[in-house]
PDB file of N, CA and C in Angstrom:
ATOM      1  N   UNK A   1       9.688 -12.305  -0.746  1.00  0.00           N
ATOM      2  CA  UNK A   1       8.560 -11.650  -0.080  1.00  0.00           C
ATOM      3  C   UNK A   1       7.648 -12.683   0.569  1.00  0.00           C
ATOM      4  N   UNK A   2       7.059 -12.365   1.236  1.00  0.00           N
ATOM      5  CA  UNK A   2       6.201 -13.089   2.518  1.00  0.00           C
ATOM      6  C   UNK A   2       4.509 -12.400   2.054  1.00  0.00           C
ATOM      7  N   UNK A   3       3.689 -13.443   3.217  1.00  0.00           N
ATOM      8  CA  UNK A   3       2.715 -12.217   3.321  1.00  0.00           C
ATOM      9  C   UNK A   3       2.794 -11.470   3.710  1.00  0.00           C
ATOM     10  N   UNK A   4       3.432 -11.175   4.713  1.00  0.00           N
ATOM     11  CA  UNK A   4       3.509  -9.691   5.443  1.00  0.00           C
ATOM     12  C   UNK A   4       3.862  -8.630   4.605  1.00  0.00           C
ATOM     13  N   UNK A   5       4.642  -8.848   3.441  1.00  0.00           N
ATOM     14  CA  UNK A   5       4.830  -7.795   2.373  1.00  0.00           C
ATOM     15  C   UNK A   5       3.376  -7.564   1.607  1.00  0.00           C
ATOM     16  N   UNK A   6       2.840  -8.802   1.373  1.00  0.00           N
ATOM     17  CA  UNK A   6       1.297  -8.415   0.717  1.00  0.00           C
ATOM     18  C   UNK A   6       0.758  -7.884   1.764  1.00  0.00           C
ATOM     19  N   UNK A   7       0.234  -7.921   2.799  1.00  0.00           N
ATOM     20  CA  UNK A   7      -0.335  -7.047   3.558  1.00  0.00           C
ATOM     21  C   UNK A   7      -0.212  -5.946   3.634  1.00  0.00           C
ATOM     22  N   UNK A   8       1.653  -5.447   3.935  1.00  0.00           N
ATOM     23  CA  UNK A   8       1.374  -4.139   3.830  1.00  0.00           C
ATOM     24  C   UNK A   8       1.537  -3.541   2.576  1.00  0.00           C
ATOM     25  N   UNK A   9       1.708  -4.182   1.391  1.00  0.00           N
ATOM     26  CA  UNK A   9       0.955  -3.398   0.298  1.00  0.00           C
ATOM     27  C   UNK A   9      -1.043  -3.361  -0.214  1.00  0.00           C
ATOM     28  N   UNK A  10      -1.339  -4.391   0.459  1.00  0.00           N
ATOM     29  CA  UNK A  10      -2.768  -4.163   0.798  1.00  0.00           C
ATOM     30  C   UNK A  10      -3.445  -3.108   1.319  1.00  0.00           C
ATOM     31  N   UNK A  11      -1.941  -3.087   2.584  1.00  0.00           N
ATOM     32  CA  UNK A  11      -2.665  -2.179   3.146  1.00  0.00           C
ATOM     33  C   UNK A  11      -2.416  -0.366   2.526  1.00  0.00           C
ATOM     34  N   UNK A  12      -1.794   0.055   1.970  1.00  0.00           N
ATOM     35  CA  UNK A  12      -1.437   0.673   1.377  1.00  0.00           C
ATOM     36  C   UNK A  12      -2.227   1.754   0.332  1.00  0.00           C
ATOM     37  N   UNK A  13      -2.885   0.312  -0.086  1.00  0.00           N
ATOM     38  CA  UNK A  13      -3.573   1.015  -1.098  1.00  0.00           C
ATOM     39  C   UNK A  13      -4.925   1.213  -0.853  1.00  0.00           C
ATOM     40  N   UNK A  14      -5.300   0.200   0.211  1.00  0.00           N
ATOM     41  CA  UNK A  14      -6.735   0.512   0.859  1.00  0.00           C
ATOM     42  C   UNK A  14      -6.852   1.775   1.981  1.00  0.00           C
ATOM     43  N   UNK A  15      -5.305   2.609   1.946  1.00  0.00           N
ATOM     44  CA  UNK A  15      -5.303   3.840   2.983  1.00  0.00           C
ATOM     45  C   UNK A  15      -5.101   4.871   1.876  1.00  0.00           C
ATOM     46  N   UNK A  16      -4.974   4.413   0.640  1.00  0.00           N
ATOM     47  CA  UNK A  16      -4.491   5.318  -0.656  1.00  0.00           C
ATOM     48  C   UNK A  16      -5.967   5.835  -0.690  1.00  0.00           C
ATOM     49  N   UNK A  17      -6.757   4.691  -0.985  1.00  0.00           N
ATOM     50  CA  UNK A  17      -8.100   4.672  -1.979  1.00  0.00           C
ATOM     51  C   UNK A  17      -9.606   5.849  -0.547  1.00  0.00           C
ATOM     52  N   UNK A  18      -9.173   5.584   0.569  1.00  0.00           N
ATOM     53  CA  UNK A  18      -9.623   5.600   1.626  1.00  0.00           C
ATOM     54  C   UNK A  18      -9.413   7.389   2.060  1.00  0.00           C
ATOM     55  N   UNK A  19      -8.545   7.679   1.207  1.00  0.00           N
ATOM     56  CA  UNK A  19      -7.981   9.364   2.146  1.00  0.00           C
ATOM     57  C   UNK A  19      -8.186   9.752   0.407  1.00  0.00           C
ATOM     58  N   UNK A  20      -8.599   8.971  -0.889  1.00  0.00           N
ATOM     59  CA  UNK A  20      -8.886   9.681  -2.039  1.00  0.00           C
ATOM     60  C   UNK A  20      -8.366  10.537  -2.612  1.00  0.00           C
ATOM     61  N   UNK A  21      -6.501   9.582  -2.208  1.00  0.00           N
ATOM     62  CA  UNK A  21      -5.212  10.240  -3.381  1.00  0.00           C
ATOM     63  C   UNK A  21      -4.956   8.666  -3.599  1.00  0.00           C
ATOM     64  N   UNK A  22      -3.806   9.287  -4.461  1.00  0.00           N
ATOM     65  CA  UNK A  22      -3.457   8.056  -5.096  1.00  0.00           C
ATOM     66  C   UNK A  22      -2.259   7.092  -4.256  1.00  0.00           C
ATOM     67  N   UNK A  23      -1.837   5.503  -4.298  1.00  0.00           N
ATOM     68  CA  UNK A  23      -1.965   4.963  -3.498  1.00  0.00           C
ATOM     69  C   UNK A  23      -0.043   5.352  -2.686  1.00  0.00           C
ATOM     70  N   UNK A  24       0.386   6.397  -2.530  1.00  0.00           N
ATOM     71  CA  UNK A  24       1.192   6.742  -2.281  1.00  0.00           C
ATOM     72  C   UNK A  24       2.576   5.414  -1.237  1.00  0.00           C
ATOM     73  N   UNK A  25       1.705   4.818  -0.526  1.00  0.00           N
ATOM     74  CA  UNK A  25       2.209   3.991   0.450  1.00  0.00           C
ATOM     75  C   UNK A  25       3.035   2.679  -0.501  1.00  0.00           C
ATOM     76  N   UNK A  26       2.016   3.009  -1.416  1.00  0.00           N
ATOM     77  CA  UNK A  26       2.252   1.438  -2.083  1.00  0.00           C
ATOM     78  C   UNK A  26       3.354   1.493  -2.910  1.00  0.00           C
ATOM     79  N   UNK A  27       3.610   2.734  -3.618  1.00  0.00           N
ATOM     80  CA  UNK A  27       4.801   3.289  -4.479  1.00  0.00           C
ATOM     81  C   UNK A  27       5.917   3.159  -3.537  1.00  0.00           C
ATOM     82  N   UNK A  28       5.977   3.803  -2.146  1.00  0.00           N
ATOM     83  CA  UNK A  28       7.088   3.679  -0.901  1.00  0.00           C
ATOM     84  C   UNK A  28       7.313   2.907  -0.605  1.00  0.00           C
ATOM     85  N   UNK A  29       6.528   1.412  -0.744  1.00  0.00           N
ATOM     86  CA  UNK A  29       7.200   0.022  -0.222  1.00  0.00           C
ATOM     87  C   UNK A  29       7.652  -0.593  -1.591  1.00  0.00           C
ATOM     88  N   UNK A  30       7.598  -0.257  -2.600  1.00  0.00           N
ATOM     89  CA  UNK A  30       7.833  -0.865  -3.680  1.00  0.00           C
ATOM     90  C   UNK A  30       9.183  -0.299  -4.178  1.00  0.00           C
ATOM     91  N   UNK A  31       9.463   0.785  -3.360  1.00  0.00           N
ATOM     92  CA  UNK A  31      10.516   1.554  -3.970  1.00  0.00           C
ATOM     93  C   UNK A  31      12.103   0.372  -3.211  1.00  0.00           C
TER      94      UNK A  31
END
């Protein structure tokens, strides 16, 4: 993994926390 993988799990969870479910994006890149 790179940063670009931390980013878009950054980003992920700051669009999780932001729309006030849980961090759905972040579970999908992790999968």
């Amino acid at each position: 993994m790179g940063r670009g993988a931390a980013a878009l799990v950054l980003n992920g969870v700051l669009k999780g926390l932001g729309e006030g479910g849980l961090p759905q994006p972040l579970v999908l890149s992790g999968s």
